[in-house]
Protein backbone atom coordinates (compact mmCIF):
# COMPACT_ATOMS: atom_id res chain seq x y z
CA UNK A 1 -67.22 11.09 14.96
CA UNK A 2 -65.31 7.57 15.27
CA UNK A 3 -63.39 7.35 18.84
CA UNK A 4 -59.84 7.10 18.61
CA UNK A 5 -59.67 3.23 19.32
CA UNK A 6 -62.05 2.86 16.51
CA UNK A 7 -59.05 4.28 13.80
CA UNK A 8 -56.18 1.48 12.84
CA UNK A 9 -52.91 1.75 14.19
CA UNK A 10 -52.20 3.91 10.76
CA UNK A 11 -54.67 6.53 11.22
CA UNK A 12 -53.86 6.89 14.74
CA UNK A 13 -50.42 7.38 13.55
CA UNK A 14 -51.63 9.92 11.33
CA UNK A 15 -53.22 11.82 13.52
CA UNK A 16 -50.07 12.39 15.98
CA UNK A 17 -48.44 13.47 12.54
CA UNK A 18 -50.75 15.87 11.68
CA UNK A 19 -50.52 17.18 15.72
CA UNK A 20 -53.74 16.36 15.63
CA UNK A 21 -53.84 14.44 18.95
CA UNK A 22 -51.06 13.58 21.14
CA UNK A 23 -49.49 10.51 22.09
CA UNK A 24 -49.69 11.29 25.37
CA UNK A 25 -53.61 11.72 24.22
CA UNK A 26 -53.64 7.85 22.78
CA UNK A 27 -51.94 6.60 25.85
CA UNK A 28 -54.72 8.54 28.25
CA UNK A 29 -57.42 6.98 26.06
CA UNK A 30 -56.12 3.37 26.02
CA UNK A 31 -54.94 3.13 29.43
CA UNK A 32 -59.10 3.81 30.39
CA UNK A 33 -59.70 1.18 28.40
CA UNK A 34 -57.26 -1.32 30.00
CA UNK A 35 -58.38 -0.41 33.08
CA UNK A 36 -61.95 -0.23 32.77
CA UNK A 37 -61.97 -3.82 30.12
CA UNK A 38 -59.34 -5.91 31.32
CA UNK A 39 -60.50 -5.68 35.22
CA UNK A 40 -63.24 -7.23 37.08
CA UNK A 41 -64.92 -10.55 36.76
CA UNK A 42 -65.64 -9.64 32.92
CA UNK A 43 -61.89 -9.23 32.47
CA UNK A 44 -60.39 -10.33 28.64
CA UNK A 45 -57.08 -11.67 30.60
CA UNK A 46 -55.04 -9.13 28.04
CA UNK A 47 -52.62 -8.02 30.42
CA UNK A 48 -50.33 -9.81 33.10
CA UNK A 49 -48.81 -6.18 33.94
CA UNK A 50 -49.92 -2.39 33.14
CA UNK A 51 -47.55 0.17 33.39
CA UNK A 52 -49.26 3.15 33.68
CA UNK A 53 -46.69 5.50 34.51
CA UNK A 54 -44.05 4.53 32.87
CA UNK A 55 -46.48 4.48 29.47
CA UNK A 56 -47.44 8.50 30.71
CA UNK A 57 -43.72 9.11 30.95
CA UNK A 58 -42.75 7.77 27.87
CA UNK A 59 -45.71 9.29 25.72
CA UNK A 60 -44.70 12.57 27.20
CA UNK A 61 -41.43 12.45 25.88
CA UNK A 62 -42.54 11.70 22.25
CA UNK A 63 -44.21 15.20 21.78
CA UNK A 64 -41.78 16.74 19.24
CA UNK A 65 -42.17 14.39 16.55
CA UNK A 66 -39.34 13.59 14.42
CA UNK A 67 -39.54 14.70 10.60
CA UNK A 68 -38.22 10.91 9.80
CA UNK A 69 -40.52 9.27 12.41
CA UNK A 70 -42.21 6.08 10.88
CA UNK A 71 -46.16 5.96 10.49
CA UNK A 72 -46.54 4.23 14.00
CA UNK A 73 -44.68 7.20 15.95
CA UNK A 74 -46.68 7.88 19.08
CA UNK A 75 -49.12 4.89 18.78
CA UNK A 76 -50.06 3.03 21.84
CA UNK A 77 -48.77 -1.32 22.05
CA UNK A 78 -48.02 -3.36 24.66
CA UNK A 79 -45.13 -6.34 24.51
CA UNK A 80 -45.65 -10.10 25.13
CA UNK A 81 -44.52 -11.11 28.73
CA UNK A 82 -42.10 -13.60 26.97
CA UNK A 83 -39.78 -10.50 25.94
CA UNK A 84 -37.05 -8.90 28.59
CA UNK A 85 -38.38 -5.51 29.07
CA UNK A 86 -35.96 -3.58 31.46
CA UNK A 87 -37.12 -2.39 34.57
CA UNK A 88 -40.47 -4.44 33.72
CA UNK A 89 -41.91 -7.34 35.81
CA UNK A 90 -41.37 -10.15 33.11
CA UNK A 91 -43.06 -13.34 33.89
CA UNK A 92 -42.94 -15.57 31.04
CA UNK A 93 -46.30 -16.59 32.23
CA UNK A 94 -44.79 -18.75 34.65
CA UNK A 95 -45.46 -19.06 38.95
CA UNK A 96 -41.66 -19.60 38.88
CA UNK A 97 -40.79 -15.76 37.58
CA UNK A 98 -43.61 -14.30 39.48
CA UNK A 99 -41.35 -11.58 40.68
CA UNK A 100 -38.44 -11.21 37.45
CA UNK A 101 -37.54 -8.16 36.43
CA UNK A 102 -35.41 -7.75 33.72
CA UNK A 103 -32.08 -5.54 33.71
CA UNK A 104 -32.04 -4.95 29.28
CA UNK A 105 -34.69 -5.65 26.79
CA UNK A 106 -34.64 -7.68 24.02
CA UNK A 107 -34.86 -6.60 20.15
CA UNK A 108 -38.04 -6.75 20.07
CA UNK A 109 -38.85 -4.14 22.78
CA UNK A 110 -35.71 -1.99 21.67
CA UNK A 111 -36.98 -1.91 18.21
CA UNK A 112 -40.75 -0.96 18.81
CA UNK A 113 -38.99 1.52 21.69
CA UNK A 114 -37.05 2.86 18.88
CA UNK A 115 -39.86 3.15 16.38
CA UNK A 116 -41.51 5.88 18.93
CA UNK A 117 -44.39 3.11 20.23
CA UNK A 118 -45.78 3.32 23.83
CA UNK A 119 -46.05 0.31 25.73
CA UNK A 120 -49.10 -0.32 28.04
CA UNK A 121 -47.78 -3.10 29.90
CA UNK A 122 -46.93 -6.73 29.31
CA UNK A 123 -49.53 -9.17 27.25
CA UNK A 124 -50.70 -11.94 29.35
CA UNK A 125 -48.99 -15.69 28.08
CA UNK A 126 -49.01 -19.43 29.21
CA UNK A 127 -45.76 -20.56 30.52
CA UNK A 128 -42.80 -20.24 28.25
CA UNK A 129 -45.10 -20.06 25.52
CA UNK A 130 -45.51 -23.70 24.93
CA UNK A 131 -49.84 -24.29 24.70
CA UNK A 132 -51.99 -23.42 22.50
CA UNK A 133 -54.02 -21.26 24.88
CA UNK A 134 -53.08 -18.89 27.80
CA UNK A 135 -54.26 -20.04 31.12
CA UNK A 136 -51.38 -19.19 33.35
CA UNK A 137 -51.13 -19.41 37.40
CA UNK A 138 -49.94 -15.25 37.07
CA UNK A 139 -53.41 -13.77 35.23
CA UNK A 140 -56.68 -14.84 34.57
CA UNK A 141 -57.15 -16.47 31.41
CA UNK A 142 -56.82 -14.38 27.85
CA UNK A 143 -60.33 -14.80 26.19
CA UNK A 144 -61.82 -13.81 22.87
CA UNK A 145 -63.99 -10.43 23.37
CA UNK A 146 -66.13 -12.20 20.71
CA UNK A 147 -67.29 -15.02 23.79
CA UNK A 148 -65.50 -14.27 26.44
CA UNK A 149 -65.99 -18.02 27.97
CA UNK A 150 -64.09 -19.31 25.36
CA UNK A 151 -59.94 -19.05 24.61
CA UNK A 152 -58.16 -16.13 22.87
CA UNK A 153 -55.94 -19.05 21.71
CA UNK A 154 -52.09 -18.83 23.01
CA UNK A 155 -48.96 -18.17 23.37
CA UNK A 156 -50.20 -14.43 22.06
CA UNK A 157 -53.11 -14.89 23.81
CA UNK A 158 -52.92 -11.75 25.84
CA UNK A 159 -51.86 -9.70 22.90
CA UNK A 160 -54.68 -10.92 20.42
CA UNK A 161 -57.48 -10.04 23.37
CA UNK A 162 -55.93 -6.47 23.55
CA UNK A 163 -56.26 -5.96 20.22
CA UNK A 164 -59.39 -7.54 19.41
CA UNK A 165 -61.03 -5.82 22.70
CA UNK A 166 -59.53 -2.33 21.62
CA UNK A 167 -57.47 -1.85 24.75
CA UNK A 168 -54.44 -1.40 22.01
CA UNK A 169 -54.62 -1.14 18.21
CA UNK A 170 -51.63 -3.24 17.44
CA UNK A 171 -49.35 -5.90 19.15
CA UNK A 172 -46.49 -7.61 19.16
CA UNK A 173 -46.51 -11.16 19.49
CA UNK A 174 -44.13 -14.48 18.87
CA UNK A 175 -44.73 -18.26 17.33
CA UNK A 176 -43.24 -21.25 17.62
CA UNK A 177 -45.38 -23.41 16.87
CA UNK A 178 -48.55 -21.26 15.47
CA UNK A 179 -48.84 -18.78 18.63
CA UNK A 180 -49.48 -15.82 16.64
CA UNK A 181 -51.71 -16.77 14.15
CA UNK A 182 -53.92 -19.25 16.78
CA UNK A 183 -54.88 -16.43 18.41
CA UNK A 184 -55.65 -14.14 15.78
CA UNK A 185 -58.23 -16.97 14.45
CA UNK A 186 -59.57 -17.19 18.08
CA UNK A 187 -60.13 -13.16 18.11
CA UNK A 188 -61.22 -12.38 14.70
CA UNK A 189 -57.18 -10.54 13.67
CA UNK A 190 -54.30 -10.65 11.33
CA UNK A 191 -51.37 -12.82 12.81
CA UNK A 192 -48.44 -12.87 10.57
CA UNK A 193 -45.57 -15.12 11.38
CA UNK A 194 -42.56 -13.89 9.48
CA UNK A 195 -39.79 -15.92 7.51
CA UNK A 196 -37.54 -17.42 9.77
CA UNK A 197 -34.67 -14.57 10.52
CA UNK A 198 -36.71 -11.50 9.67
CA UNK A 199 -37.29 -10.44 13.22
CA UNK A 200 -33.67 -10.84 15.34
CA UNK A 201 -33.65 -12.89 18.61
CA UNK A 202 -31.42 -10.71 20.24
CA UNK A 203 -30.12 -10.88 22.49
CA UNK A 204 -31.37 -14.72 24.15
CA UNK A 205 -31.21 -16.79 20.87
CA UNK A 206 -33.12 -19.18 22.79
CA UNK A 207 -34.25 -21.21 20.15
CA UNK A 208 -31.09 -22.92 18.62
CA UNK A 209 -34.02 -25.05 16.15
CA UNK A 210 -35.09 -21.88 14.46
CA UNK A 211 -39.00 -23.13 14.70
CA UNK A 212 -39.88 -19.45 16.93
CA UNK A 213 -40.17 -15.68 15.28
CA UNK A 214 -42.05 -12.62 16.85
CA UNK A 215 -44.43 -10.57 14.44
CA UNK A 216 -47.78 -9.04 14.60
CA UNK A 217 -51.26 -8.78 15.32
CA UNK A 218 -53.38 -6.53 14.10
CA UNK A 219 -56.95 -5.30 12.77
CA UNK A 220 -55.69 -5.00 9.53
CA UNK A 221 -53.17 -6.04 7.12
CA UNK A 222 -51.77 -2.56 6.56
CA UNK A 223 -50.94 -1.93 10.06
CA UNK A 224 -49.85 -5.52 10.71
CA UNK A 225 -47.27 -4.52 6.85
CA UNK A 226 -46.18 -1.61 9.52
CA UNK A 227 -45.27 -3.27 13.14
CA UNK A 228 -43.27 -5.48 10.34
CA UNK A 229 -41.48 -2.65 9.50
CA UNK A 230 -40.50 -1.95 12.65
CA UNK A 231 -39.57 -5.61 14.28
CA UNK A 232 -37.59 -6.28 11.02
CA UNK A 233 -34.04 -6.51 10.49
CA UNK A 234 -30.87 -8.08 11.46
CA UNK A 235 -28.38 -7.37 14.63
CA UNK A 236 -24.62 -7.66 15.44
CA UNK A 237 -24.21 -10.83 16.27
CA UNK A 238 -27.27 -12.75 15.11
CA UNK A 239 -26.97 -16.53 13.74
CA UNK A 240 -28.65 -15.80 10.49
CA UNK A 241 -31.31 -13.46 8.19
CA UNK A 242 -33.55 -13.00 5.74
CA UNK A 243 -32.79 -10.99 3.12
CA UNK A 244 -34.38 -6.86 3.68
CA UNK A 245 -37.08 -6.55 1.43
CA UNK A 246 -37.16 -4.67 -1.45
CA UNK A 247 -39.31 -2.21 -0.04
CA UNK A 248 -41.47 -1.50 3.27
CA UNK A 249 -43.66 -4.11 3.73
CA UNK A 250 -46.21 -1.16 4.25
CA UNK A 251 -46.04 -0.45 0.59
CA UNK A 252 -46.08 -4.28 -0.20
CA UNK A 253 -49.85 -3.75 1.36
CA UNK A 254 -50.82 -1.27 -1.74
CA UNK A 255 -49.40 -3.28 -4.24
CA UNK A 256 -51.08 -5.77 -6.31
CA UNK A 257 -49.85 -9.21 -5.82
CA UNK A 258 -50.62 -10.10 -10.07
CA UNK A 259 -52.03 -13.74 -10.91
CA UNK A 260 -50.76 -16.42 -8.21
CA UNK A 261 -50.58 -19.65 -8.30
CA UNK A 262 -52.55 -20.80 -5.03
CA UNK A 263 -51.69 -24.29 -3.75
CA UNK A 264 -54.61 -25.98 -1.08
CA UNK A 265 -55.19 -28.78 1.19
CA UNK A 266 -57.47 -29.27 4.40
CA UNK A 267 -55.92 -32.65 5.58
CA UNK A 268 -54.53 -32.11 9.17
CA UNK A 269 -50.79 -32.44 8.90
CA UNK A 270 -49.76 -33.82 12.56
CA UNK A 271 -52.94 -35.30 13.93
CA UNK A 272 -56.10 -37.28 12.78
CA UNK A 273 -58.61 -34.85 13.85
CA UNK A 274 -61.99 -33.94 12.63
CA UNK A 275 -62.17 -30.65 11.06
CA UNK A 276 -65.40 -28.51 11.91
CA UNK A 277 -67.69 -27.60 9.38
CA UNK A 278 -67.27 -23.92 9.77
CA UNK A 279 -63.77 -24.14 9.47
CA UNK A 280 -64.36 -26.18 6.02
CA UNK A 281 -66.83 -23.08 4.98
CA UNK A 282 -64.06 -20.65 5.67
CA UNK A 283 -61.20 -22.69 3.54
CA UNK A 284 -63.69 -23.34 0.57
CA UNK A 285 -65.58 -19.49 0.54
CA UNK A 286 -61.40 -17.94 0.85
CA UNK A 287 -60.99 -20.67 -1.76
CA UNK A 288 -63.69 -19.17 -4.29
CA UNK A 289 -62.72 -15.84 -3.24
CA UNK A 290 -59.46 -15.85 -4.72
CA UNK A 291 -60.44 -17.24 -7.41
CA UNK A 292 -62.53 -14.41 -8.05
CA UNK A 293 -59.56 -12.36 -8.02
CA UNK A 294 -57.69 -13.82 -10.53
CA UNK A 295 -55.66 -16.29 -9.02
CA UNK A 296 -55.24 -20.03 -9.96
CA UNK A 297 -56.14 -22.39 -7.00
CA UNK A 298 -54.88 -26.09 -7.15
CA UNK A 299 -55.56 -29.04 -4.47
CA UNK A 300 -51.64 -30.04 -3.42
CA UNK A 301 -50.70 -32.73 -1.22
CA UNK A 302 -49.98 -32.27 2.56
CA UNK A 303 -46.34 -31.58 2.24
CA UNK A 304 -45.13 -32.86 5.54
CA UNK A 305 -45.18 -36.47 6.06
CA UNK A 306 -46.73 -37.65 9.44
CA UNK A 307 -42.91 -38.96 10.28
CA UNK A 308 -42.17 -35.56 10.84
CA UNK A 309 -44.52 -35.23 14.02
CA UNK A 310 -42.34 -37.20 16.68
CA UNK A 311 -39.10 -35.09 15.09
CA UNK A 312 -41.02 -31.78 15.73
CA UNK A 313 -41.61 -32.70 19.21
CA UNK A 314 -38.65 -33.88 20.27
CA UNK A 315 -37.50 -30.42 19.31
CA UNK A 316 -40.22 -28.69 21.14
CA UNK A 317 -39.99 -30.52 24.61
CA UNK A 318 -35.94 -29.93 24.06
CA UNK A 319 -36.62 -26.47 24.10
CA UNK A 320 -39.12 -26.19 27.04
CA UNK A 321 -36.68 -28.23 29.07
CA UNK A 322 -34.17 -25.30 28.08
CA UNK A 323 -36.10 -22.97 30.30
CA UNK A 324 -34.00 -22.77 33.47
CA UNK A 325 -35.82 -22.78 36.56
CA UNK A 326 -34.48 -22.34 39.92
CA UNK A 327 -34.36 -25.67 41.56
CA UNK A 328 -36.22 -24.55 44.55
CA UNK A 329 -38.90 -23.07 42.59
CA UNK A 330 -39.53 -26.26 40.02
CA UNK A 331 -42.65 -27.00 42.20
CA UNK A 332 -44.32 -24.00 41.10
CA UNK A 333 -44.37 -25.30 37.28
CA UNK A 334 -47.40 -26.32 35.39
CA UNK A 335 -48.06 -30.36 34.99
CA UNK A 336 -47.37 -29.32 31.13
CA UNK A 337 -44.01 -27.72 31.52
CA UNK A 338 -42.73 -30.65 34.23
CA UNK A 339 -44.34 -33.29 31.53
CA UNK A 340 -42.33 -31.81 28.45
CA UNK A 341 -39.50 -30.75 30.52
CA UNK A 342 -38.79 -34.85 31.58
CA UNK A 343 -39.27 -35.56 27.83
CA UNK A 344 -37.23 -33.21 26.63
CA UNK A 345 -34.13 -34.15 29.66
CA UNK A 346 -34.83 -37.66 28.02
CA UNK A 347 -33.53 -36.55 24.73
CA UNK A 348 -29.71 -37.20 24.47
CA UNK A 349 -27.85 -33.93 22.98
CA UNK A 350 -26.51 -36.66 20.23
CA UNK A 351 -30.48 -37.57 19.36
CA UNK A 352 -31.62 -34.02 19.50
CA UNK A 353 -28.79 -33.46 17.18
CA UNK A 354 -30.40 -35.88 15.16
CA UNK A 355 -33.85 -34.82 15.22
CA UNK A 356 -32.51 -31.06 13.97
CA UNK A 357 -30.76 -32.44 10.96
CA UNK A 358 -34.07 -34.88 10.36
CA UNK A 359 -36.45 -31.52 10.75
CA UNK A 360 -34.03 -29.48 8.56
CA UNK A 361 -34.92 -32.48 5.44
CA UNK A 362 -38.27 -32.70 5.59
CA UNK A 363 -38.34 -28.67 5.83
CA UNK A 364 -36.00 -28.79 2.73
CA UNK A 365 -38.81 -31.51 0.80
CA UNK A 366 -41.93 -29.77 1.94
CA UNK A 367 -40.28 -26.58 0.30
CA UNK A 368 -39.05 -28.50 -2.79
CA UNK A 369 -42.84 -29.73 -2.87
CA UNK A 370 -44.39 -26.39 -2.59
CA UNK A 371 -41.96 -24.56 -4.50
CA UNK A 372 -43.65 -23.60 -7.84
CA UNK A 373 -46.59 -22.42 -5.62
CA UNK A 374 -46.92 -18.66 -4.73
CA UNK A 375 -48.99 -19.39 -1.70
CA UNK A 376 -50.24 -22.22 0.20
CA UNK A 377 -54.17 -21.96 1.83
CA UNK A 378 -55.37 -24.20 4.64
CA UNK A 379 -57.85 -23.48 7.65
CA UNK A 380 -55.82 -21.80 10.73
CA UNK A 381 -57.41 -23.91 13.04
CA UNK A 382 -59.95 -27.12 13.56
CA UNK A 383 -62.23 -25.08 15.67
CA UNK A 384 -63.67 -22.43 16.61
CA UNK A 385 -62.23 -20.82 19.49
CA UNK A 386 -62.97 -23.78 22.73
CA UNK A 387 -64.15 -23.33 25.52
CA UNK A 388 -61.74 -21.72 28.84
CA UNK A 389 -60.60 -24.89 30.33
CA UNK A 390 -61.46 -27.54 27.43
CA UNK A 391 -57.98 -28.53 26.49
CA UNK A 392 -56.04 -28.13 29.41
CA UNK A 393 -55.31 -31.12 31.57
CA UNK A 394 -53.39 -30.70 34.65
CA UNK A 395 -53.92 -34.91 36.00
CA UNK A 396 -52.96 -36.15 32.05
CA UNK A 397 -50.84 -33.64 29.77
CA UNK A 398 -50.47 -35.84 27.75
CA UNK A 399 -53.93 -35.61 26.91
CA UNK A 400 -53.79 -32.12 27.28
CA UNK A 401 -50.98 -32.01 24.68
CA UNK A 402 -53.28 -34.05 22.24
CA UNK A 403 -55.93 -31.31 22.51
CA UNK A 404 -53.57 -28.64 21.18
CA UNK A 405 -52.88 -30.76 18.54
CA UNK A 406 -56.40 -31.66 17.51
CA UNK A 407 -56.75 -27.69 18.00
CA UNK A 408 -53.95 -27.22 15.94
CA UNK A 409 -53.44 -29.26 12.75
CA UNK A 410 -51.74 -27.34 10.34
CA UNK A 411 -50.09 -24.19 12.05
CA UNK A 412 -46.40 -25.80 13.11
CA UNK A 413 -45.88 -26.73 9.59
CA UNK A 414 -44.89 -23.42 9.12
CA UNK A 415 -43.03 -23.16 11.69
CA UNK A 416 -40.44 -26.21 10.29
CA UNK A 417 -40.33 -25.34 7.12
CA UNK A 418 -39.55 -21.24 7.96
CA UNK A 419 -42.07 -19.83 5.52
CA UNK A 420 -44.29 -16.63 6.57
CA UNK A 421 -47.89 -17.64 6.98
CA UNK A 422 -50.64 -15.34 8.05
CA UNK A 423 -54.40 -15.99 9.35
CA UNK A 424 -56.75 -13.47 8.29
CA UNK A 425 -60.12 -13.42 9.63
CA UNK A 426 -62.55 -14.28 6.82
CA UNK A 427 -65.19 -15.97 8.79
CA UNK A 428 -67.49 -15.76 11.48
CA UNK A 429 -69.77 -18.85 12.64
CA UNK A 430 -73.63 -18.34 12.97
CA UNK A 431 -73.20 -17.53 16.35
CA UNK A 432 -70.72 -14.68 16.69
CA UNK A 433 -67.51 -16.74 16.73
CA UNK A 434 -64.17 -15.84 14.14
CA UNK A 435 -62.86 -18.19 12.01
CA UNK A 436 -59.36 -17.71 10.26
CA UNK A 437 -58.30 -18.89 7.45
CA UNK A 438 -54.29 -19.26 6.62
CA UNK A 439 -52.09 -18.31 3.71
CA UNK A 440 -48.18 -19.07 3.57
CA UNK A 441 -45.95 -18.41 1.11
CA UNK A 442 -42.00 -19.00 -0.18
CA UNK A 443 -39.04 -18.32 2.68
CA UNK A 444 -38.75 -14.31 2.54
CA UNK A 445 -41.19 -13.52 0.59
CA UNK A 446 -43.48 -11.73 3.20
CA UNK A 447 -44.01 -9.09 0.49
CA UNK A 448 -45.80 -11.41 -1.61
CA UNK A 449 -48.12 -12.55 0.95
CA UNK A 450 -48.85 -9.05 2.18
CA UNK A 451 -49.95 -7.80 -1.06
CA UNK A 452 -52.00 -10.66 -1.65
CA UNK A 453 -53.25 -10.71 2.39
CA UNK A 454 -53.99 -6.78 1.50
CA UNK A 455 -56.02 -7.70 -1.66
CA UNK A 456 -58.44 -10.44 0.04
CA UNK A 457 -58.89 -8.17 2.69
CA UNK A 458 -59.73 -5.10 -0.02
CA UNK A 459 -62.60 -7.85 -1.28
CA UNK A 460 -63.75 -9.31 1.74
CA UNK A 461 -63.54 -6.34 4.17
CA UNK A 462 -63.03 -6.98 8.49
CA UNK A 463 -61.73 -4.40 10.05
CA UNK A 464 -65.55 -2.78 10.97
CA UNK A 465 -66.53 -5.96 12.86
CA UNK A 466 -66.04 -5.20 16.55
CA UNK A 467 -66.18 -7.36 19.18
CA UNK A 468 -69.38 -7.10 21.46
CA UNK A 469 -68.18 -4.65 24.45
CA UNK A 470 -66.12 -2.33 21.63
């Protein structure tokens, strides 16, 4: 008989329908397995902050289930230590909010709160969420269970090695830049980024460029369609939305996409950067695969000029510099936050004016460009997941920012243009290590790229690889 952590978030869900087992049950089992995995010298770095009790108390409560409760009622999570979570040390990864505790929580906690989930704790996260991979002064580092010397990727570093080491079945995560789907490629998971204003920012809106969305990671597609469900939708008061679907994106999962039309490329779109054989295997075998299903597959041109680089990070050292730091605790910042802060304090509010309005056209030409494509493929990273310690560089970050970039060639463009892109993990190097592979499609259309996510993963099955130390 399976263990519970061996069922998807679904079947887990299921089972407190069916009063089979109990939430309180899940949370028992997972919390062993938090405390027993993420502790130690052999430690995945999934969790900044466990809240055991308060997880017992609120599984308790959740007991009489609902008749209208939503296929994820009862199912253990846990919540990126970017998100307010009252009552709930809340770092953001950083020295500087060692000791923050929230007085409300954010959307994104109310709505998986709402939804009947039980958070374990807080997902470990570099400060603010700005690298590529989560080495923070407030946790050890979040590593893939698959090697555990090398990075679970970042900002939803934390999250991905929780999932991947089966300490929760699902997570919640957040991208700006690629920081959901990074990770999933580092821990062999589906990260989906949503269109931009699917998933409300309430009630910070601290990203006035509209690059950053959370969304989820998961084992499969199905239960990553689900957390969807239950992050999605608009609040009072937000700047802008997508338009609701015209069904749950669960049932997008069991749909059948039809015959797409599958635009490609492989050339890095903000960096000259080698890319590594494997992750050329993975892009040509997902290649061949859907074409196998039916679908046409065309080579396209990279659809974001290199101009565009600079523009994007003026944006992005704008908004680290909008992280507001005591003055007397500034010391206590990373090299890589002080570095991007001074560049982004260097930006005038006239120029970063400019750079918005400059990121908004060539969003608007990549989409013109890509428009009478159904889906766009490219690798989700360069590499395999590096080494702990490889691209960080706390005497140059500058060079360290170059790293994430060679690291990180295609996943931002995403993030300008506002399209939904998910890695799904479709490849694993001769020695152990995941490789994603990344599909985006049109602004909204999330239910498109779930159904055809769903069918891949249907022909080219995951979700029974485990990590060594499942």
């Amino acid at each position: 008989m399976a263990d519970l952590h061996d069922l998807t978030a679904l079947e887990q869900g299921e089972l407190v329908r069916r009063r089979t087992v109990s939430p309180l049950e899940l949370t028992e089992h997972y919390l062993e397995r938090a405390d027993r995995i993420d502790s130690g010298v052999d430690t995945v770095g999934a969790f900044v902050t466990l809240t055991p009790e308060l997880a017992r108390e609120r599984a308790a409560t959740l007991a009489d289930r609902p008749a209208d409760a939503g296929p994820l009622y009862g199912v253990p999570t846990a919540i990126k230590d970017l998100n307010l979570t009252a009552g709930v040390r809340t770092t953001f990864g950083s020295a500087a909010f060692a000791d923050f505790v929230p007085e409300a929580s954010d959307g994104v906690t109310l709505s998986l709160e709402a939804a009947g989930l039980v958070s374990l704790g807080k997902t470990n996260t570099p400060e603010f969420g700005s690298p590529c991979y989560t080495e923070p002064d407030v946790a050890p580092p979040a590593v893939t269970p698959w090697d555990r010397t090398r990075t679970a990727g970042g900002s939803s570093g934390g999250a991905a090695a929780a999932v991947a080491a089966g300490l929760v079945p699902l997570a919640q995560g957040s991208d700006g830049g690629g920081s959901i789907r990074i990770p999933a490629s580092c821990c062999g998971l589906v990260g989906l980024k949503p269109t931009r204003g699917r998933i409300s920012g309430h009630p910070m809106y601290g990203d006035p460029v509209g690059l950053a969305t959370a969304g989820p990671i998961a084992r499969t597609v199905a239960d990553a369609a689900a957390m969807l469900d239950v992050l999605a939708g608009r609040r009072v008061g937000d700047p802008a939305w997508a338009p609701p679907p015209s069904e749950s994106f669960l049932a997008a999962s069991r749909r059948d996409p039809g015959r797409l039309r599958i635009g490609r490329f492989i050339t890095p779109v903000i960096t000259d950067t080698a890319v590594d054989p494997a992750c050329v295997t993975a892009w040509e075998d997902a290649s061949r695969l859907l074409e196998s299903l039916g679908h046409d597959v065309e080579d396209v041109p990279v659809p974001l000029p290199r101009e565009a680089v600079p523009v994007f990070e003026t944006c992005w050292a704008v908004l680290t510099a909008l992280s507001v730091v005591p003055p007397e605790k500034e010391h206590l910042l990373r090299p890589l936050t002080r570095w991007l802060s001074e560049r982004g304090r260097a930006v005038s509010a006239p120029d970063f004016g400019l750079a918005i309005g400059a990121m908004r056209r060539y969003a608007a030409a990549a989409l013109t460009a890509l428009a009478p494509y159904d889906a766009v493929l490219t690798p989700t990273l360069a590499t395999p997941p590096v080494k702990v310690g490889a691209m960080r560089d706390d005497a140059d970050p500058a060079a360290d920012f170059e790293a994430q970039k060679d690291f990180t060639p295609w996943t931002s463009a995403w993030n300008v243009t506002g399209m939904p892109a998910v890695s799904l993990p479709l490849h694993w190097t001769s020695g152990g290590l995941p490789v994603g592979v990344m599909l985006a499609a049109r602004p909204a259309e999330e239910e498109l790229l779930i159904s055809l996510a769903a069918q891949v993963e249907q022909a080219a099955p995951w979700a029974d690889r485990k990590a060594p130390g499942w």
